[in-house]
Protein backbone atom coordinates (compact mmCIF):
# COMPACT_ATOMS: atom_id res chain seq x y z
CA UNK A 1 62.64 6.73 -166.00
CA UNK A 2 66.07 8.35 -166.54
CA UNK A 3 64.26 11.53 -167.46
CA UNK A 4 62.39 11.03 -164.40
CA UNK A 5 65.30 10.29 -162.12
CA UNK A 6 67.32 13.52 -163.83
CA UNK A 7 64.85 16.12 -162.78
CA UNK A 8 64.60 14.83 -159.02
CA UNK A 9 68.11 15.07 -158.80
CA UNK A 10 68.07 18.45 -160.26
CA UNK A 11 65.60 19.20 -157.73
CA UNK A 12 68.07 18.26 -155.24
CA UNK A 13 70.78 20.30 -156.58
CA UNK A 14 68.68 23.02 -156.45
CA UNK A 15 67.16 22.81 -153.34
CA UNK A 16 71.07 22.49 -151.82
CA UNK A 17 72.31 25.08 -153.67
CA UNK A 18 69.57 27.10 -151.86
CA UNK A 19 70.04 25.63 -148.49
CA UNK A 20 73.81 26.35 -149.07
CA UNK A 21 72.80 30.35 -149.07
CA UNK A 22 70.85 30.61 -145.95
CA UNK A 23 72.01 31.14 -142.34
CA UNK A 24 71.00 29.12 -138.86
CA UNK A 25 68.50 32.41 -138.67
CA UNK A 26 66.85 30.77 -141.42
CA UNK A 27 66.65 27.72 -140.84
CA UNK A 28 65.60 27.48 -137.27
CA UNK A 29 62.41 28.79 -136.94
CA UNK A 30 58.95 27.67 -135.87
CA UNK A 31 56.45 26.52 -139.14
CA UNK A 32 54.45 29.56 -140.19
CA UNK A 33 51.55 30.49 -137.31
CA UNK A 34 53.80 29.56 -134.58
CA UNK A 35 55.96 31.84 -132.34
CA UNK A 36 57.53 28.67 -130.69
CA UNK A 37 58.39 24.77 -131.75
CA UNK A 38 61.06 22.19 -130.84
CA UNK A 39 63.39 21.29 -134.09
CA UNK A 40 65.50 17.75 -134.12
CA UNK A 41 67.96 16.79 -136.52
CA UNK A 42 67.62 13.14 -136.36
CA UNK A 43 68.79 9.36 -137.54
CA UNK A 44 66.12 7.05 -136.94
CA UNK A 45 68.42 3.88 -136.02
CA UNK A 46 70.47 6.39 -133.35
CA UNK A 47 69.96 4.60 -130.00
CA UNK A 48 70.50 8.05 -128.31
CA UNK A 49 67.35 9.43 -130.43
CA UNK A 50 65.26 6.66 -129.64
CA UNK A 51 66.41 7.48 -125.64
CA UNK A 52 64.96 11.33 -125.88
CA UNK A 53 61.82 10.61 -128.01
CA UNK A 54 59.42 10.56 -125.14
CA UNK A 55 60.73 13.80 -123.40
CA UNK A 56 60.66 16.17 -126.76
CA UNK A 57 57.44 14.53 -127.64
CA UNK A 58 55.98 15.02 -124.13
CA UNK A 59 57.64 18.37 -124.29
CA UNK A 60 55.75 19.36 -127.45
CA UNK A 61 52.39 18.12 -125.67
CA UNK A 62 52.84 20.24 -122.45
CA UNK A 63 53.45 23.57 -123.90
CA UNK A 64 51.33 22.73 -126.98
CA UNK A 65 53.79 23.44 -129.61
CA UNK A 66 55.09 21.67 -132.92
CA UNK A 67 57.91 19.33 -132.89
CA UNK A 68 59.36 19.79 -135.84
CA UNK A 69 61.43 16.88 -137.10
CA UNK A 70 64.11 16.91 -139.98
CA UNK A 71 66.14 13.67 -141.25
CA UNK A 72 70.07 13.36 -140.81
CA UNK A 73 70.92 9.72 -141.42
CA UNK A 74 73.69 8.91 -140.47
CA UNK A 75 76.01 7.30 -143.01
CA UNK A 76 77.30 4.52 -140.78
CA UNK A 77 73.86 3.29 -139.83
CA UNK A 78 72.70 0.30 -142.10
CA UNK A 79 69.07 0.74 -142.27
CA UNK A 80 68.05 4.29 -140.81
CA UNK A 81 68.29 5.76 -144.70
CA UNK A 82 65.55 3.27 -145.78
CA UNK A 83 63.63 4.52 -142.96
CA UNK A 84 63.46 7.77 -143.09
CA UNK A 85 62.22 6.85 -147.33
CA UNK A 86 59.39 4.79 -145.72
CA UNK A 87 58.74 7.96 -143.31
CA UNK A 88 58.73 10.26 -145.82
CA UNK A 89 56.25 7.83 -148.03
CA UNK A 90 54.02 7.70 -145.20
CA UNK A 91 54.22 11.33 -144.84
CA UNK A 92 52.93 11.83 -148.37
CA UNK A 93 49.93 9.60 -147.20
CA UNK A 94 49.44 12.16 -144.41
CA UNK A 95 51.69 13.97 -142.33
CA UNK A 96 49.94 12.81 -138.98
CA UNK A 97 50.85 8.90 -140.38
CA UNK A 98 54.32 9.71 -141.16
CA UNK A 99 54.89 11.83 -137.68
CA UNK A 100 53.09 8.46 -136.15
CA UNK A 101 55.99 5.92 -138.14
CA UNK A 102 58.74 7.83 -136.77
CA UNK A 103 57.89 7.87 -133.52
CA UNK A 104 56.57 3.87 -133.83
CA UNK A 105 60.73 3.21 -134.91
CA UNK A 106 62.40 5.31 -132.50
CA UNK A 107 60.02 3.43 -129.70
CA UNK A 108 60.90 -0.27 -131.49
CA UNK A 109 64.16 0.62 -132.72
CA UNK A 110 66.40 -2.15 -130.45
CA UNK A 111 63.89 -4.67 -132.42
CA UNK A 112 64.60 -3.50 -135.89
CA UNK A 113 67.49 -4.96 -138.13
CA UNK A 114 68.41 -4.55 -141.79
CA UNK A 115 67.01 -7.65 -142.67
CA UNK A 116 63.40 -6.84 -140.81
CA UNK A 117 63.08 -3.65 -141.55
CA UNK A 118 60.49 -3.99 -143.80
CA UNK A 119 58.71 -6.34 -141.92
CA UNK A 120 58.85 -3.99 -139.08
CA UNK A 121 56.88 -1.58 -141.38
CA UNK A 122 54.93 -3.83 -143.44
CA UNK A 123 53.53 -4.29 -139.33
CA UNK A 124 53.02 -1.27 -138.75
CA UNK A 125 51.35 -0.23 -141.92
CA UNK A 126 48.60 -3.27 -140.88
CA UNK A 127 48.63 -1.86 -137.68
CA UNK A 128 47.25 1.36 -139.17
CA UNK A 129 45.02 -0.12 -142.05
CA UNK A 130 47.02 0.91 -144.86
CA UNK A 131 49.94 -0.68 -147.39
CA UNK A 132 53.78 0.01 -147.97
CA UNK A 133 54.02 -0.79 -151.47
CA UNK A 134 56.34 -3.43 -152.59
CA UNK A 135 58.81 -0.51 -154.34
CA UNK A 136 58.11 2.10 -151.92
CA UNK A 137 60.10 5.50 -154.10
CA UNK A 138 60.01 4.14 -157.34
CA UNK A 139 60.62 8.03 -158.62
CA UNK A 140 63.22 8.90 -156.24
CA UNK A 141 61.37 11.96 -154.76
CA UNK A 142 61.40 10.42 -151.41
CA UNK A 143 64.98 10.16 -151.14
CA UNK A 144 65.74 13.50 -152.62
CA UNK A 145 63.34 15.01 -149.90
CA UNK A 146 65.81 13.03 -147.28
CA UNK A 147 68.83 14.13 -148.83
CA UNK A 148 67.53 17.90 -149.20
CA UNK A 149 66.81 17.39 -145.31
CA UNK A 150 70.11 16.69 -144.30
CA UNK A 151 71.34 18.98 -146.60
CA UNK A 152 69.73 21.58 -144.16
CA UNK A 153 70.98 19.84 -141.39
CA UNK A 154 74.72 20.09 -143.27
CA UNK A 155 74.65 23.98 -144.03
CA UNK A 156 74.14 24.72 -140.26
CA UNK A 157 76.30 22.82 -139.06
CA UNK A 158 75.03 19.79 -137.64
CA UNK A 159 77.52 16.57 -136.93
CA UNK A 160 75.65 14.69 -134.22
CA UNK A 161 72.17 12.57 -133.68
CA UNK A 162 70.13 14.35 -132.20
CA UNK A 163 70.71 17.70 -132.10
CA UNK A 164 67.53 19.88 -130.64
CA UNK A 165 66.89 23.57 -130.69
CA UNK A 166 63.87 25.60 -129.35
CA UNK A 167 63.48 28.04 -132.25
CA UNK A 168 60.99 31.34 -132.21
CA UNK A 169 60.19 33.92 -134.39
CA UNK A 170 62.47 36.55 -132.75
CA UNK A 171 63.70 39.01 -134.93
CA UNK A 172 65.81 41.19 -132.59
CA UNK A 173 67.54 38.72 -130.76
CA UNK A 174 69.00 35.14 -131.75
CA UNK A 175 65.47 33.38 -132.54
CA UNK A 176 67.00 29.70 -131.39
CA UNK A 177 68.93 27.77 -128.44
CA UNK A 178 70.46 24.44 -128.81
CA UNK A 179 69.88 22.17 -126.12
CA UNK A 180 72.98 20.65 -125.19
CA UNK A 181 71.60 19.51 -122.05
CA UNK A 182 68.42 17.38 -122.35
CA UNK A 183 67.75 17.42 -118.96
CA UNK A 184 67.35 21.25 -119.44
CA UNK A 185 64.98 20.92 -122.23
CA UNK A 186 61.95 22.09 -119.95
CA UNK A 187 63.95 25.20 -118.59
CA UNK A 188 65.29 25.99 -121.97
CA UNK A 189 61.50 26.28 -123.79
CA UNK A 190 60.24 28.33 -120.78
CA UNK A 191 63.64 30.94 -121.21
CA UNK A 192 62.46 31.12 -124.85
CA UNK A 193 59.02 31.65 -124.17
CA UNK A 194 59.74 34.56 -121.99
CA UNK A 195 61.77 36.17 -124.58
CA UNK A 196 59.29 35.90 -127.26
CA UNK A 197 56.78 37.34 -124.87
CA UNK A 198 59.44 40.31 -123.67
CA UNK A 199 59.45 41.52 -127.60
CA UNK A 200 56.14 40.98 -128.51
CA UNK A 201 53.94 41.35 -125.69
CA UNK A 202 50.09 40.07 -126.90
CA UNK A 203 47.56 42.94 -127.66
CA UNK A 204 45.48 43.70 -124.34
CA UNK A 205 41.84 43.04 -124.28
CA UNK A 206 39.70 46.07 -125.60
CA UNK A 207 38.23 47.73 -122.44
CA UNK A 208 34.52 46.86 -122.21
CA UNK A 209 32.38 50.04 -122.94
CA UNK A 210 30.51 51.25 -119.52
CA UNK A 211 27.08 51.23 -119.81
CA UNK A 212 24.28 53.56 -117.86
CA UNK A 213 20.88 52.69 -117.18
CA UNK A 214 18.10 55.51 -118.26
CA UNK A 215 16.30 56.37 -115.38
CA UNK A 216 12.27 57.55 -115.62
């Protein structure tokens, strides 16, 4: 077990040390495939998080891009660290489960204490036929994959719940734009969208070949 425990937290020392080297450029883009995506840095017991959840999920449906999610617990917060451990073990049961238990706590979050916490998930683990098992990151890898998350979140800066970009692939021009203004969210995807389409225009149809009819 300590031999076990040593190597995840030289993972995590590792995977800092690399985070540590990169730039916002970096960091903020879209997942691989995708010229566009909403990123949020956030802490799963912030009450402002739990507030915006509907618009950047809504967001992500309308224009059909990922929201890309990354944890930054916040210190002061009593439970939100376990949380994002039980979001990252559902994520290792399937990505579309753990995306599913995040947004399930930031929609029941003013019911959720320390003390029910994991009653809260034991719930909604039921409520989606599977288990939480009684240790839930025996190994540790689930909490160095949060702490390696807001690791990110540390090397560019972030120092608030949430914080939300719209990140492209843009390589001549500044490929992300915070949103400071939530209420602007909408405006602020469609001013990124334009750019990406400005510098990468997408490749025209091929003209359709005329043809002629033999005549007898």
């Amino acid at each position: 077990m300590k031999l076990r425990t040593a190597a995840v937290l030289i993972l995590l020392l590792v995977t800092v040390a690399a985070v540590a080297q990169s730039d916002s450029n970096s960091v903020l883009r879209p997942p691989k495939g995708h010229r566009l995506a909403i990123m949020v840095f956030e802490d799963l017991q912030c009450p402002q998080c739990s507030r915006v959840e509907p618009l950047l999920s809504g967001a992500a449906k309308t224009y059909k891009i990922p929201l890309i999610r990354h944890d930054f617990p916040i210190p002061g917060h009593n439970w939100s660290f376990d949380a994002h451990v039980m979001a990252r073990y559902f994520d290792n049961t399937s990505p579309e489960l753990g995306e599913e238990f995040r947004h399930w706590i930031l929609q029941n979050q003013r019911s959720i204490i320390k003390d029910n916490l994991r009653q809260m998930a034991d719930k909604f683990a039921a409520e989606h036929k599977t288990t939480l098992p009684m240790i839930v990151d025996p190994s540790g890898t689930f909490t160095a994959k949060v702490n390696a998350d807001a690791a990110v979140g540390r090397a560019v800066g972030i120092n608030q719940t949430p914080t939300i970009y719209v990140v492209s692939d843009l390589q001549r021009s500044t490929p992300y734009i915070q949103v400071t203004d939530t209420n602007q969210l909408f405006q602020t995807i469609d001013q990124m969208k334009r750019q990406v389409e400005a510098e990468a225009p997408p490749p025209k149809a091929p003209a359709k070949k005329k043809t002629t009819t033999a005549t007898k």
